[in-house]
C-alpha atoms as a PDB file:
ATOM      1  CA  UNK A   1     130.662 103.067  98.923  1.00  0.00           C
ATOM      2  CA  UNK A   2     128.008 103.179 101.407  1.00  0.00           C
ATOM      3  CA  UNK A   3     124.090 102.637  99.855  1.00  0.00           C
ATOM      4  CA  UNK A   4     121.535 105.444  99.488  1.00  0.00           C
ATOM      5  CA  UNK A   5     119.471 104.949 102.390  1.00  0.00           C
ATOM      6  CA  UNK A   6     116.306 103.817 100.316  1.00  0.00           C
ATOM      7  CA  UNK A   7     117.798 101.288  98.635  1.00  0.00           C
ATOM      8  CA  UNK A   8     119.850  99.656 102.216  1.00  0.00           C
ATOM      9  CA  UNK A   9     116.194  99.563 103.642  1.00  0.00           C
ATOM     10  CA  UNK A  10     114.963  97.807 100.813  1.00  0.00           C
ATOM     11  CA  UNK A  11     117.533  95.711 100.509  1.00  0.00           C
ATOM     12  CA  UNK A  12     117.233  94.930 104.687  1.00  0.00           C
ATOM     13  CA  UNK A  13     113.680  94.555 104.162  1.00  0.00           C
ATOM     14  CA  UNK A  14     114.169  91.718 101.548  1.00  0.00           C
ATOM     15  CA  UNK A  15     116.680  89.855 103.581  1.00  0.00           C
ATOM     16  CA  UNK A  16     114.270  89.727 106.555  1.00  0.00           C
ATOM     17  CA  UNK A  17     111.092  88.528 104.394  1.00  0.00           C
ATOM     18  CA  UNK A  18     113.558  85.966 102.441  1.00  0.00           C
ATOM     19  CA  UNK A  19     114.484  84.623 106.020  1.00  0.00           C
ATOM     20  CA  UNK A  20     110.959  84.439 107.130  1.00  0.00           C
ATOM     21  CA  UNK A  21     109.669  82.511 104.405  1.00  0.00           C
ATOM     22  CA  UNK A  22     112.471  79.948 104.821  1.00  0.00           C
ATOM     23  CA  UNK A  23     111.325  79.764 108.337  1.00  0.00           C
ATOM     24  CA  UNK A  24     107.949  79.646 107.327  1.00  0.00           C
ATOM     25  CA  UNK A  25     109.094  76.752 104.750  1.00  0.00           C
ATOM     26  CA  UNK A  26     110.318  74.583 107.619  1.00  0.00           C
ATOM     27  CA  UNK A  27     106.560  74.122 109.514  1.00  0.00           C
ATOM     28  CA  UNK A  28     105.367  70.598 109.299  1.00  0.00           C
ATOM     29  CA  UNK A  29     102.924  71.164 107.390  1.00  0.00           C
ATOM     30  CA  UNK A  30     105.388  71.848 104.303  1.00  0.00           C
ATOM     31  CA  UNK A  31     107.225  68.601 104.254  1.00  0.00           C
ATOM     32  CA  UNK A  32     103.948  66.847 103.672  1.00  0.00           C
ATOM     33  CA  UNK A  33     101.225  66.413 100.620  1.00  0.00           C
ATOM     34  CA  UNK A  34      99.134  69.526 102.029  1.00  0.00           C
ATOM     35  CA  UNK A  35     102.154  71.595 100.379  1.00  0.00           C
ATOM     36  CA  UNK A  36     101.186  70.410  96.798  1.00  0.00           C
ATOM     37  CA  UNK A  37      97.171  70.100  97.843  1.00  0.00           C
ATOM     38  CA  UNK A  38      96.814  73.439  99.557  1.00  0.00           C
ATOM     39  CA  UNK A  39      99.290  75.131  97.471  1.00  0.00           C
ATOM     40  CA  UNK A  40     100.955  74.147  94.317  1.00  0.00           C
ATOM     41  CA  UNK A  41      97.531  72.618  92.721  1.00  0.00           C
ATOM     42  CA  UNK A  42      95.220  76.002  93.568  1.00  0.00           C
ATOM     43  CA  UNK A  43      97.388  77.557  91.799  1.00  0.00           C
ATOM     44  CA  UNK A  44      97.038  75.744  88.160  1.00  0.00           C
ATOM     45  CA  UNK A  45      92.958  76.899  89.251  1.00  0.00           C
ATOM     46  CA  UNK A  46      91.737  78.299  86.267  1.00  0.00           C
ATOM     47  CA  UNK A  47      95.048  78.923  84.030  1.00  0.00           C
ATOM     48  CA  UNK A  48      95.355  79.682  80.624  1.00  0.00           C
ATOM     49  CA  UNK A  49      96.475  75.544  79.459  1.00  0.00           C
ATOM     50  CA  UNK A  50     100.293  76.082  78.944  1.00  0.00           C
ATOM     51  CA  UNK A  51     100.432  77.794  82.361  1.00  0.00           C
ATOM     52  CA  UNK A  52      98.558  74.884  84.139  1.00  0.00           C
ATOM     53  CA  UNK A  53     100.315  72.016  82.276  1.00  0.00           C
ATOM     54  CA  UNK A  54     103.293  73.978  83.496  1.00  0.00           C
ATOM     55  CA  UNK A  55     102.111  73.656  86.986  1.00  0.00           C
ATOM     56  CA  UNK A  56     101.330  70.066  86.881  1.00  0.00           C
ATOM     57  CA  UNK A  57     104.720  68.915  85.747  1.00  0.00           C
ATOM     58  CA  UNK A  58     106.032  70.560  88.693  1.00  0.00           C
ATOM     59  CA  UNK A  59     104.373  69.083  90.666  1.00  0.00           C
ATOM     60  CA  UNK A  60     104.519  65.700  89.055  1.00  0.00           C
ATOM     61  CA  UNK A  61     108.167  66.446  89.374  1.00  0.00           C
ATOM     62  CA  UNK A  62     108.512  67.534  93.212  1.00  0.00           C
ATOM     63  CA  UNK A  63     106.055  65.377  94.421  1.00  0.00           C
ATOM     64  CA  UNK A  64     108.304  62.255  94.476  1.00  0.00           C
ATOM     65  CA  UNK A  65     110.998  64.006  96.032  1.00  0.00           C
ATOM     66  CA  UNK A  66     108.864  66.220  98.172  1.00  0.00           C
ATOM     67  CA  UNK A  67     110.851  66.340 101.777  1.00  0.00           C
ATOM     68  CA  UNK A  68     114.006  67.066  99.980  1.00  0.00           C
ATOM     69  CA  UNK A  69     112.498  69.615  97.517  1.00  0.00           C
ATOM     70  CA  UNK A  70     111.338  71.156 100.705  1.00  0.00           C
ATOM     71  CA  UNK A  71     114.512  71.652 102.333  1.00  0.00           C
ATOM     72  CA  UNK A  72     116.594  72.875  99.096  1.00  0.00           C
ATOM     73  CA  UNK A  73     113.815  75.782  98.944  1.00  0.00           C
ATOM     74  CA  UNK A  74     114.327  76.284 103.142  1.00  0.00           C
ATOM     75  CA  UNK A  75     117.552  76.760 102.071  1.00  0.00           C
ATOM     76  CA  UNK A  76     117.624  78.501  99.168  1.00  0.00           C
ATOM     77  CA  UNK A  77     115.519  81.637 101.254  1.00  0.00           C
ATOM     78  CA  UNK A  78     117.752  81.673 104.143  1.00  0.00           C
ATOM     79  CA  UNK A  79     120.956  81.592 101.906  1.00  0.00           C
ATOM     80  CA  UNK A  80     118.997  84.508 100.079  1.00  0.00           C
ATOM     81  CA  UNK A  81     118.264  86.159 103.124  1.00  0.00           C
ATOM     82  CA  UNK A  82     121.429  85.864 104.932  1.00  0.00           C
ATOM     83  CA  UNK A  83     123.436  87.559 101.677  1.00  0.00           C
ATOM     84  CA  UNK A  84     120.768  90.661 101.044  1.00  0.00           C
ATOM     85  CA  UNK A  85     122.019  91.199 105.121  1.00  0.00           C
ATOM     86  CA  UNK A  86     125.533  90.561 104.820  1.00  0.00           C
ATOM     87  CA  UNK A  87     127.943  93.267 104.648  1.00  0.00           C
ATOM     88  CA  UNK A  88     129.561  92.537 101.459  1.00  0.00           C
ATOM     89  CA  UNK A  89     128.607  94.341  98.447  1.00  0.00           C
ATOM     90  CA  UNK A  90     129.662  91.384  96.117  1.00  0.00           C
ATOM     91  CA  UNK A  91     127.533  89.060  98.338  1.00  0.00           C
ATOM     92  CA  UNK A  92     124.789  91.334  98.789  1.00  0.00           C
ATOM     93  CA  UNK A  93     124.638  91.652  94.924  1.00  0.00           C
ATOM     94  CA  UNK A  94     124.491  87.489  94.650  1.00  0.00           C
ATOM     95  CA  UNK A  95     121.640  87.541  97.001  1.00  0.00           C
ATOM     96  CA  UNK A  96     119.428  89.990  94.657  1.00  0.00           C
ATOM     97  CA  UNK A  97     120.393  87.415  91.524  1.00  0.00           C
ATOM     98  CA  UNK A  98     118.516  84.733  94.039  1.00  0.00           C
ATOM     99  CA  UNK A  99     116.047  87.390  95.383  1.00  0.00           C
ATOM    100  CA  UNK A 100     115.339  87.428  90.928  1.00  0.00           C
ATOM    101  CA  UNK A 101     115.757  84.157  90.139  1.00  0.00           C
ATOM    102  CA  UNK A 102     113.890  82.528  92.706  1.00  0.00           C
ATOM    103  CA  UNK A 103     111.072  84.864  92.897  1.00  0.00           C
ATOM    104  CA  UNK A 104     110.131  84.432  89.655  1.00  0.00           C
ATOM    105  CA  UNK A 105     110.394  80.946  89.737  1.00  0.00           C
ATOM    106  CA  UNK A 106     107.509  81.086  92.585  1.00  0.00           C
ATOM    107  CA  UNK A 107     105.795  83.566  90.941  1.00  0.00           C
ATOM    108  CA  UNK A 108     105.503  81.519  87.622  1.00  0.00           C
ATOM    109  CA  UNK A 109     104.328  77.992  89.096  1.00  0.00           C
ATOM    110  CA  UNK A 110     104.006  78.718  93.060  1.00  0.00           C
ATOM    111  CA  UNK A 111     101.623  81.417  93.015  1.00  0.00           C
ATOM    112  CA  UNK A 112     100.586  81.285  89.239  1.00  0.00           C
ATOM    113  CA  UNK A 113     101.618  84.564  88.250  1.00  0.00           C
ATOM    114  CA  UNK A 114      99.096  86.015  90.538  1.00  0.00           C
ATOM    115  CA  UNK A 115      96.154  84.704  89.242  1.00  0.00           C
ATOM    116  CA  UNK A 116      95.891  87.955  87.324  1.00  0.00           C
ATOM    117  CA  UNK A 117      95.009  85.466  83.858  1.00  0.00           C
ATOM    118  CA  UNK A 118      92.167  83.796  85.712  1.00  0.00           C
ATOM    119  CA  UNK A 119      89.693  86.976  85.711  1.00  0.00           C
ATOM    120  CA  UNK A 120      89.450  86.542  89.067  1.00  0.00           C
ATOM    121  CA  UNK A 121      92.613  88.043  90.663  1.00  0.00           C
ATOM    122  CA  UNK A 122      92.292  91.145  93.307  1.00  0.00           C
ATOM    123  CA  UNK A 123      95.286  92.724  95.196  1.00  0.00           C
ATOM    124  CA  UNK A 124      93.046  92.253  98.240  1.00  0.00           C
ATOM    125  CA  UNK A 125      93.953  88.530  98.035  1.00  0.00           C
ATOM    126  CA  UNK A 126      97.071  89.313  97.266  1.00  0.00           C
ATOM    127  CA  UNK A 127      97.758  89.632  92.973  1.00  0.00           C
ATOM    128  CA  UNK A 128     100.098  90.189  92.030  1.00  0.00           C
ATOM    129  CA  UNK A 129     101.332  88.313  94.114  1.00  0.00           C
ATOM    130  CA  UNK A 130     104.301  89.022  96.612  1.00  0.00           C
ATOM    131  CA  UNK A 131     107.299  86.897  94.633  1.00  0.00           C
ATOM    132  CA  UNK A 132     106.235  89.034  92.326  1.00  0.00           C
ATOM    133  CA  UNK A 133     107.417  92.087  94.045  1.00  0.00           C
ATOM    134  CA  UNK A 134     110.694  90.229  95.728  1.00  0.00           C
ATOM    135  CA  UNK A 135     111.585  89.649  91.855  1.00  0.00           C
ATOM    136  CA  UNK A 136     110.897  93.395  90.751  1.00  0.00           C
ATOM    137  CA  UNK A 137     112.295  94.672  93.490  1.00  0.00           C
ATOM    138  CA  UNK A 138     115.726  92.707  93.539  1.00  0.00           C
ATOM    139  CA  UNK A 139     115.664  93.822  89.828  1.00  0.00           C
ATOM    140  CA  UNK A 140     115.383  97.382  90.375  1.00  0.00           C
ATOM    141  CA  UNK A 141     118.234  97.225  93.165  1.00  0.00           C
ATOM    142  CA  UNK A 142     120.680  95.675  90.589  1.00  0.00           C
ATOM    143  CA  UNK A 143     120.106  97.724  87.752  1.00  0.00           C
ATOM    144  CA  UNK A 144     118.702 101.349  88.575  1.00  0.00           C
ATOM    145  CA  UNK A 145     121.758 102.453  90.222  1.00  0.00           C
ATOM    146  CA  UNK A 146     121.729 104.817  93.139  1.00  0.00           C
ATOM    147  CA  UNK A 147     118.061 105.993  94.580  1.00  0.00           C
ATOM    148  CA  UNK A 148     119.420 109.902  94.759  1.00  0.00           C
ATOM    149  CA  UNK A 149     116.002 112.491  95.966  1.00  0.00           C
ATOM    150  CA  UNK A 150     115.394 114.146  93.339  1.00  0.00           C
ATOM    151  CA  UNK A 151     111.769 116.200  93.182  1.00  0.00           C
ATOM    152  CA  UNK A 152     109.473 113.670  91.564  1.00  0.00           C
ATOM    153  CA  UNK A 153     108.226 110.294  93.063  1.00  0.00           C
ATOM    154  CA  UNK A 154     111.072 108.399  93.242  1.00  0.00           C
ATOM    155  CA  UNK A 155     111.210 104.651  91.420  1.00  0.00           C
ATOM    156  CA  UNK A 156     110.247 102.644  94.772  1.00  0.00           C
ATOM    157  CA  UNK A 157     107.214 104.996  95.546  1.00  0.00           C
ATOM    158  CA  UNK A 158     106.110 104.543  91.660  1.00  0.00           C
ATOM    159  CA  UNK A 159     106.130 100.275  91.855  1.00  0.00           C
ATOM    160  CA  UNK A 160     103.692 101.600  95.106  1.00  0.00           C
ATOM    161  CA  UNK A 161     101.869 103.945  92.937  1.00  0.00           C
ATOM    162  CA  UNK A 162     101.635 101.849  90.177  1.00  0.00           C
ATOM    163  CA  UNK A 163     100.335  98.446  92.481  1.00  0.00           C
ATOM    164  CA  UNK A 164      97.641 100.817  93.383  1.00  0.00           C
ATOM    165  CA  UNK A 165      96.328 101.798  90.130  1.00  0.00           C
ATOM    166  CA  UNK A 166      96.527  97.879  88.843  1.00  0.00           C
ATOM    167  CA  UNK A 167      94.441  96.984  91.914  1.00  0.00           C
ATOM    168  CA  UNK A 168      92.034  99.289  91.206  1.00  0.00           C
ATOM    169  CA  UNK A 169      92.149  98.297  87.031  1.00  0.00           C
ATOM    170  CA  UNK A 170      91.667  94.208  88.747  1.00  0.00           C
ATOM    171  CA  UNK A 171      88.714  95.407  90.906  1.00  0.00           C
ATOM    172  CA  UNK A 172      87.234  96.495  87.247  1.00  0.00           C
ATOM    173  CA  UNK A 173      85.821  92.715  86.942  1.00  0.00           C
ATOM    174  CA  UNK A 174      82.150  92.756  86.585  1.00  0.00           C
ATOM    175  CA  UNK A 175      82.518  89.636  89.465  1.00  0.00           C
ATOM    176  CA  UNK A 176      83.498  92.570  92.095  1.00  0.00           C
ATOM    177  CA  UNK A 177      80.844  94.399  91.547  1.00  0.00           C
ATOM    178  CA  UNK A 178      78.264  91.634  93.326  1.00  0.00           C
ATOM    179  CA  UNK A 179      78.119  91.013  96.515  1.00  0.00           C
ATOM    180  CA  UNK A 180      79.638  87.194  96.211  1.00  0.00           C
ATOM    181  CA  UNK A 181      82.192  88.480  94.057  1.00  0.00           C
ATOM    182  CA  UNK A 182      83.487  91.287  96.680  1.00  0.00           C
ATOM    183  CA  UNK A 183      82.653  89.483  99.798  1.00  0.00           C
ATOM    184  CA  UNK A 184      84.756  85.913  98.811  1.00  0.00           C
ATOM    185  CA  UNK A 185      87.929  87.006  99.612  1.00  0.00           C
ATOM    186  CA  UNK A 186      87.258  88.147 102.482  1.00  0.00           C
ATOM    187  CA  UNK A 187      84.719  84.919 103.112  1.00  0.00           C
ATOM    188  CA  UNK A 188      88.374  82.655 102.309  1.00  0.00           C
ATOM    189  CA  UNK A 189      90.247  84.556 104.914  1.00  0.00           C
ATOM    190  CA  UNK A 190      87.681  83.756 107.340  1.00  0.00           C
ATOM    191  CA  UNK A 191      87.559  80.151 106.918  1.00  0.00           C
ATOM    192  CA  UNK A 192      91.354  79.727 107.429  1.00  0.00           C
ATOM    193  CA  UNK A 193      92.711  78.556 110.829  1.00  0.00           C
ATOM    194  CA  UNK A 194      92.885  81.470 112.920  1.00  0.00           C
ATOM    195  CA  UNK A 195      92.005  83.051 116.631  1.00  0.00           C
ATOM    196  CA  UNK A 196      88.093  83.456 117.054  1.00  0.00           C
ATOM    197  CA  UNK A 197      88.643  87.160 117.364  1.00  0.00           C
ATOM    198  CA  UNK A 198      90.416  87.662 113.693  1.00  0.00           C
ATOM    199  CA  UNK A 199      87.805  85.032 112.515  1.00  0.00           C
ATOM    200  CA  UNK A 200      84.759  87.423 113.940  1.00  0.00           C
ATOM    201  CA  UNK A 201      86.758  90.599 112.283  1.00  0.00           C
ATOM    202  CA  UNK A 202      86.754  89.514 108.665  1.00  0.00           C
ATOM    203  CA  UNK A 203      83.291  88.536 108.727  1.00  0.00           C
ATOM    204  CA  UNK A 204      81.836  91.306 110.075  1.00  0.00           C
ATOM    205  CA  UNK A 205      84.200  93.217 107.486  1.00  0.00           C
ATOM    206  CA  UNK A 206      83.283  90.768 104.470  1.00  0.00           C
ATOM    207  CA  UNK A 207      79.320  90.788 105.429  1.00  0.00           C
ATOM    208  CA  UNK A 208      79.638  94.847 105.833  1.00  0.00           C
ATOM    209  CA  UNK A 209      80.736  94.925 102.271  1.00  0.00           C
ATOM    210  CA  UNK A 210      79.018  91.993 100.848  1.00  0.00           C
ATOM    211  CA  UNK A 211      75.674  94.041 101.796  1.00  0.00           C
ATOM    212  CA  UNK A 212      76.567  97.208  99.516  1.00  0.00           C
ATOM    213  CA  UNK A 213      79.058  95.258  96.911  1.00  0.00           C
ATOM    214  CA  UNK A 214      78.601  98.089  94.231  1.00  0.00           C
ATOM    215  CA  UNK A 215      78.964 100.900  96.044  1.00  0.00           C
ATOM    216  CA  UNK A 216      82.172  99.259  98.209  1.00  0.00           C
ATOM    217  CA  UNK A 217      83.866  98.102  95.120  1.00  0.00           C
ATOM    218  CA  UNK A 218      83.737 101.797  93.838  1.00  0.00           C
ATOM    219  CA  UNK A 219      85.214 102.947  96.880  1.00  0.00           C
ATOM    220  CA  UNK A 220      88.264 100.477  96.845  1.00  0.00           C
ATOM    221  CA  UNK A 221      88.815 101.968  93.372  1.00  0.00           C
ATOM    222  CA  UNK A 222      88.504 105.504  94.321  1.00  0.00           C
ATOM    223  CA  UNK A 223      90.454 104.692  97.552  1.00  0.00           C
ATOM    224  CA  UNK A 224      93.508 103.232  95.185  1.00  0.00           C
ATOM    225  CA  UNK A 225      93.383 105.654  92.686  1.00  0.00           C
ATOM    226  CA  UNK A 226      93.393 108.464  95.116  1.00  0.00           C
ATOM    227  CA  UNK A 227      96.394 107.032  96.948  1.00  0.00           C
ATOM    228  CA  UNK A 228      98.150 106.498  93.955  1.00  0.00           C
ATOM    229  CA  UNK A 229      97.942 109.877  92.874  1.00  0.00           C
ATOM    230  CA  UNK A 230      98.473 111.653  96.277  1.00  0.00           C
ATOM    231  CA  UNK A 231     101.810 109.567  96.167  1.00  0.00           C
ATOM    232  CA  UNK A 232     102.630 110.923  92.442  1.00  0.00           C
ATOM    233  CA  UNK A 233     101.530 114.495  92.950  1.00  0.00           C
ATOM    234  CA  UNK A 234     102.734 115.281  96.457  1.00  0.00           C
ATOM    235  CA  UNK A 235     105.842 112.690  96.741  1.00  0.00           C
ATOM    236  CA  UNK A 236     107.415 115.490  99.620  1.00  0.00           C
ATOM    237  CA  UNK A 237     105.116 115.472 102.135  1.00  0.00           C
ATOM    238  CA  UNK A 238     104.660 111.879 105.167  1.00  0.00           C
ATOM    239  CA  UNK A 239     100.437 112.092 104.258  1.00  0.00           C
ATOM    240  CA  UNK A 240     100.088 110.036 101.553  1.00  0.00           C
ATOM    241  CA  UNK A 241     102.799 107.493 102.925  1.00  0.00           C
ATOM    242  CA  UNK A 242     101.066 107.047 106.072  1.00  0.00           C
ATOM    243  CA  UNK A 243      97.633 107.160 104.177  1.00  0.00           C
ATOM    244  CA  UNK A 244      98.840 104.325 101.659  1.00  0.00           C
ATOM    245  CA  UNK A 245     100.533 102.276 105.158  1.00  0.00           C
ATOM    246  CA  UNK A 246      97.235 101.985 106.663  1.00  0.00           C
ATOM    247  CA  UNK A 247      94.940 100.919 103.796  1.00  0.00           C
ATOM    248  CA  UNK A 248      97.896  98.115 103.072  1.00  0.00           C
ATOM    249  CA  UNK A 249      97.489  96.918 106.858  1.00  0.00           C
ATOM    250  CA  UNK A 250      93.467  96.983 106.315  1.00  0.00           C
ATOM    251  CA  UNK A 251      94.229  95.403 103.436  1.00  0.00           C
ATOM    252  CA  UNK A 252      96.726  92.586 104.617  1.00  0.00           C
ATOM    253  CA  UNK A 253      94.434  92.214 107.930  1.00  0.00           C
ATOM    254  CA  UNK A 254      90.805  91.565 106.509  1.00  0.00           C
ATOM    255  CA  UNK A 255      91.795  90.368 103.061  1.00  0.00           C
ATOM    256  CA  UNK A 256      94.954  88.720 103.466  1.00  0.00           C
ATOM    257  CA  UNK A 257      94.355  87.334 106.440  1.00  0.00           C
ATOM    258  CA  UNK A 258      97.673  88.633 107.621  1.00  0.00           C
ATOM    259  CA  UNK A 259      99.571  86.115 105.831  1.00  0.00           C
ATOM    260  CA  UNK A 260      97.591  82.996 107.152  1.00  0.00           C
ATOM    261  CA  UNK A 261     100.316  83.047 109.126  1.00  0.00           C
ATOM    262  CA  UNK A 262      98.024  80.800 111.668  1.00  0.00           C
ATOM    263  CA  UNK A 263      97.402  78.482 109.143  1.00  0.00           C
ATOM    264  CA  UNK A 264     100.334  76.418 109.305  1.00  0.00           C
ATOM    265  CA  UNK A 265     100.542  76.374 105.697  1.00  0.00           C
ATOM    266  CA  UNK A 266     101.855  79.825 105.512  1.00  0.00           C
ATOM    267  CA  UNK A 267     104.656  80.228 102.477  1.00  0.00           C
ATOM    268  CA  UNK A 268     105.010  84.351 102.968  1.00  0.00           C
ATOM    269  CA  UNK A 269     103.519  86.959 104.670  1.00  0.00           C
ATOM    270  CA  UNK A 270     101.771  87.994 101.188  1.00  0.00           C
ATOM    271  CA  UNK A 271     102.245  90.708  99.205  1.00  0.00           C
ATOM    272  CA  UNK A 272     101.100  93.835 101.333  1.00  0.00           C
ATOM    273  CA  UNK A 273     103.845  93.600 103.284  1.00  0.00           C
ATOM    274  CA  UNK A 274     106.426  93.529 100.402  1.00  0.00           C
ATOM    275  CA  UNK A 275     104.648  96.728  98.904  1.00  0.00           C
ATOM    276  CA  UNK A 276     104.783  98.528 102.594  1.00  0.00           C
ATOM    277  CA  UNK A 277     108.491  97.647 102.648  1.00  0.00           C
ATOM    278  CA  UNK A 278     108.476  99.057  98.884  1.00  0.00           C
ATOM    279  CA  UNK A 279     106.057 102.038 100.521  1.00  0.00           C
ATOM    280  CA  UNK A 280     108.929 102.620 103.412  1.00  0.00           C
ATOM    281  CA  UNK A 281     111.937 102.640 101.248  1.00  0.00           C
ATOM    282  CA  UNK A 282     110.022 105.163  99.309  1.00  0.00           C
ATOM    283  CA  UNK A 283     109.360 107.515 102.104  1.00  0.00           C
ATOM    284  CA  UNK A 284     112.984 107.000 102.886  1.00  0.00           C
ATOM    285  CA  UNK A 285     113.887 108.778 100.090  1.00  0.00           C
ATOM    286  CA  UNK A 286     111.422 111.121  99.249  1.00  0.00           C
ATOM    287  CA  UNK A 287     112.426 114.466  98.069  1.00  0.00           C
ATOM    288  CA  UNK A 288     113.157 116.944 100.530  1.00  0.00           C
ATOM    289  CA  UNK A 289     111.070 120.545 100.989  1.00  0.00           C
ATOM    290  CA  UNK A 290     111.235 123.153 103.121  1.00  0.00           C
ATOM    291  CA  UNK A 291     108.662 121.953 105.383  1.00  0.00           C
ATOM    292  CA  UNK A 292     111.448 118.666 106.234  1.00  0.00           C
ATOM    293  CA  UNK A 293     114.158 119.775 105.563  1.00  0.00           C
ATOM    294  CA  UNK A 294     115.661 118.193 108.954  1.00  0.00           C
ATOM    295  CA  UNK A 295     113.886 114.617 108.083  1.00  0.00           C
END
């Protein structure tokens, strides 16, 4: 039975970003103590206590074993990868289980479920985080059956929907609303290893904001909140798709640094991408009207 088209490009999409991030797994930098010092210990940062003790027995756990912790999780994403692309149904099917499994695994004690418990968390950083979405995602290809068009915003374009009113709901912290507050993430994408260029970008984009925190912050809110209900109210038409595409590049550029992916530390490309993929999926199989009918 061949897949509704929606649900093979998510499904695609997945399998690529799984085999990235094994790829990503294998850089030096991984197989060495900067994994559990720039990664697996900012993320206990703040915690609730259960969620941090959590996080410090695993790393008290992989730590002794790091190099071959490090190449079971290399191949755990390229195993996961390399099913979601396969052209078996059954195998397919296995590689959502790990595409669930895993990715809340990472979610729980990689990426600390977001940071969204810390009062601090902001989808322009990334929260909820993007094993968040390869979890929900691989979930909603298992169980939802077939992604028919139908006239409403179909389930992919609602996670997107949805995202976008939670990221405007996280940029409700009074800490936003100051010009420190709004212009750190930005400020930590800046100080990561990068070309001189992207370096001068996010600057000039963190001061810009920085300098008019208030009034910014308000804007990202309206900006989400707009998008979110262009995408519920006129689900037919390419306008808020594109419109939604563009603010998650911004987005993934200035604030995400596009996935550190300079950094050498890089795990994933973050979660902007996984939402565009979520976005693309969604246009995919958006309703059809007489204006696209051919689409």
């Amino acid at each position: 039975m061949s897949q509704p088209a929606a649900d093979r490009v998510l499904r695609q999409g997945l399998g690529i970003l799984w085999l990235l991030d094994g790829l990503l797994q294998m850089q030096p930098g991984m197989f060495t103590m900067d994994m559990i010092s720039t990664i697996m210990q900012p993320a206990a940062t703040g915690q609730p206590v259960w969620l941090t003790g959590l996080i410090n027995w695993s790393i008290h756990v992989v730590t002794p074993h790091l190099v071959l912790f490090n190449w079971l999780v290399v191949i755990l994403q390229l195993l996961t990868g390399i099913l979601l692309l396969w052209p078996s149904e059954r195998l397919q099917k296995d590689g959502l289980w790990l595409s669930l499994i895993w990715g809340a695994i990472v979610w729980l004690v990689g990426e600390g479920l977001g940071q969204i418990l810390t009062g601090s968390a902001t989808f322009l950083t990334g929260a909820p985080g993007s094993a968040f979405y390869y979890a929900l995602l691989a979930l909603m290809l298992l169980v939802a059956g077939e992604s028919r068009r139908g006239q409403g915003l179909n389930r992919y374009g609602s996670v997107v929907a949805a995202s976008l009113v939670f990221a405007a709901l996280l940029q409700l912290s009074p800490v936003f609303f100051t010009g420190l507050g709004l212009a750190s993430p930005f400020g930590g994408a800046a100080m990561m290893q990068q070309p001189q260029f992207m370096r001068s970008m996010i600057n000039a984009v963190g001061s810009g904001v920085g300098a008019h925190a208030a009034l910014m912050n308000v804007v990202f809110i309206a900006v989400f909140l707009a998008l979110a209900a262009w995408l519920w109210l006129r689900p037919g038409q390419s306008g808020p798709y594109l419109a939604t595409g563009v603010v998650l590049l911004f987005i993934w550029v200035f604030g995400q640094d596009a996935g550190m992916f300079w950094s050498g530390m890089s795990t994933d490309p973050n979660s902007a991408p996984v939402l565009a993929l979520a976005l693309l999926a969604a246009w995919r199989g958006r309703p059809r009207t007489w204006f696209h009918r051919g689409a």
